[in-house]
C-alpha atoms as a PDB file:
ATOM      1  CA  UNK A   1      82.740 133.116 242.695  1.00  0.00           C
ATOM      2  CA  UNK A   2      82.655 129.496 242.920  1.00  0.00           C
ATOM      3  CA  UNK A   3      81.604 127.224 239.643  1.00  0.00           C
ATOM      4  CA  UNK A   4      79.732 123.989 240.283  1.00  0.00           C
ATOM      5  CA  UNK A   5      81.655 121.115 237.888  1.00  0.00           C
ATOM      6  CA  UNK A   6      79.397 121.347 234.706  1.00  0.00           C
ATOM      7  CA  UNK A   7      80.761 121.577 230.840  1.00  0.00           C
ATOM      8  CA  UNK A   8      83.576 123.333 230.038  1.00  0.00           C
ATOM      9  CA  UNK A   9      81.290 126.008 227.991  1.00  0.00           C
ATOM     10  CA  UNK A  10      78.813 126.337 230.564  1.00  0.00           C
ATOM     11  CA  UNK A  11      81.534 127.221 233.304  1.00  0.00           C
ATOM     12  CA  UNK A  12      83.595 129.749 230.974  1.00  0.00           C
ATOM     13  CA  UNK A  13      80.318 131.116 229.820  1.00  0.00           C
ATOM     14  CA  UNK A  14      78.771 131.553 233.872  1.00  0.00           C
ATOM     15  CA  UNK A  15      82.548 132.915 234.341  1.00  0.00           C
ATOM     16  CA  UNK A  16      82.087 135.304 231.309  1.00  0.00           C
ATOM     17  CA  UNK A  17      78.890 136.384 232.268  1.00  0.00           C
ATOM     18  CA  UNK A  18      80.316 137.373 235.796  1.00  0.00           C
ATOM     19  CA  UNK A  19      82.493 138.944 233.831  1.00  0.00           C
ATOM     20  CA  UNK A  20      80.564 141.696 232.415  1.00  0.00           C
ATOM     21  CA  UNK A  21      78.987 142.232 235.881  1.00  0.00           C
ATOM     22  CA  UNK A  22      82.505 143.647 237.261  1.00  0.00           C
ATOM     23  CA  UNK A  23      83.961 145.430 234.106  1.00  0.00           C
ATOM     24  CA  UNK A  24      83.502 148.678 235.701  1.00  0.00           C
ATOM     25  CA  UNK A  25      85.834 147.886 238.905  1.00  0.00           C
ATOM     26  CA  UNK A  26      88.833 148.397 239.095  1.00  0.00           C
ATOM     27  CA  UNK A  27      91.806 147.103 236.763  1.00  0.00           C
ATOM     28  CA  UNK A  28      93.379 145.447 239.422  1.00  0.00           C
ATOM     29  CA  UNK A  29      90.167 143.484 239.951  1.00  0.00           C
ATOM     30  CA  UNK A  30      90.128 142.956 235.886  1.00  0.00           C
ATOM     31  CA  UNK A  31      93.550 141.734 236.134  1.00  0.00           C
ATOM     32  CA  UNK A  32      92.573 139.401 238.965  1.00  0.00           C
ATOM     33  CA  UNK A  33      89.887 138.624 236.796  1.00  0.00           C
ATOM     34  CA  UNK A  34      91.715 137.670 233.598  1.00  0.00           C
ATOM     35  CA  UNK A  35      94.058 135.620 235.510  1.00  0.00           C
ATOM     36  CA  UNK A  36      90.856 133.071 236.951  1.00  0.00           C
ATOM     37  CA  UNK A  37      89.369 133.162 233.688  1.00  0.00           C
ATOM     38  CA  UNK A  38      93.107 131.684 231.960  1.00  0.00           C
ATOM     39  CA  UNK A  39      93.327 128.885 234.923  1.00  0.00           C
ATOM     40  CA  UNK A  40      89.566 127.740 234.379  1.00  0.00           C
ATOM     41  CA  UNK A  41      90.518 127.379 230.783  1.00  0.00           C
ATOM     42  CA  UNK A  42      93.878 125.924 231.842  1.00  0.00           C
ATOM     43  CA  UNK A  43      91.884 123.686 233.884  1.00  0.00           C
ATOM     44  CA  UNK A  44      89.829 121.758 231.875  1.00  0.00           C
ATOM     45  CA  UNK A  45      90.973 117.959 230.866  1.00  0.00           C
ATOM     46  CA  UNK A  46      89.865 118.774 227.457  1.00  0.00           C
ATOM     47  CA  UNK A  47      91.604 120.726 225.019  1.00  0.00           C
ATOM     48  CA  UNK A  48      89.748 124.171 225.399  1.00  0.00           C
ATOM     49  CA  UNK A  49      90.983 125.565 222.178  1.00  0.00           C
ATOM     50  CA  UNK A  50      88.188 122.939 220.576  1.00  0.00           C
ATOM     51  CA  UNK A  51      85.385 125.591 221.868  1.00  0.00           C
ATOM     52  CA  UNK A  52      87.318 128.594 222.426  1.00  0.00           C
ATOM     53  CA  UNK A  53      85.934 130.643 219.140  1.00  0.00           C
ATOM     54  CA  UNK A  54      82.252 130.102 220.932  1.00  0.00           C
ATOM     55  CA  UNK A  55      84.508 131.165 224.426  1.00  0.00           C
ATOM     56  CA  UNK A  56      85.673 134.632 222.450  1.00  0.00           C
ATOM     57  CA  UNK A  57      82.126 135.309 220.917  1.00  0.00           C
ATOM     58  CA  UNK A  58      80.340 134.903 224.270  1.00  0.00           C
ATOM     59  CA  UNK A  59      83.051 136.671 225.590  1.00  0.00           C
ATOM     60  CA  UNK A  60      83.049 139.715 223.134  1.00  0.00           C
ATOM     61  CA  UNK A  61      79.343 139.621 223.483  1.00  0.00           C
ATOM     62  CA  UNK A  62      79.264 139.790 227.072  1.00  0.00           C
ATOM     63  CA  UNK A  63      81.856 142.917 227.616  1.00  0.00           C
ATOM     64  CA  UNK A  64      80.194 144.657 224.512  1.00  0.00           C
ATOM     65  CA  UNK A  65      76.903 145.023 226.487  1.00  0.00           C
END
């Protein structure tokens, strides 16, 4: 999956929502998963902690569905 440079909430959310669509592969592939997720927040010039409680409700959203 590639993102395009947009906000930091709109890439971790497109990344979240791609997310959901793989939870059911394997956990290798969740791992692998996990791992991109912590270097796109790790990523961002920003401090990511400043929208990460929207991050985790998207986030706990998206795999509850």
């Amino acid at each position: 999956m590639t993102l395009k440079a947009v906000a930091p909430i709109d890439a971790v959310t497109s990344f979240l929502d791609y997310g959901r669509d793989i939870k059911q592969l394997s956990p290798l592939t969740l791992k692998h998963y996990q791992r991109d997720l912590d270097a796109l927040l790790a990523s961002f010039p920003t401090d990511p902690a400043l929208c990460l409680s929207d991050i985790k409700e998207h986030h706990i959203r998206a795999w509850a569905n």
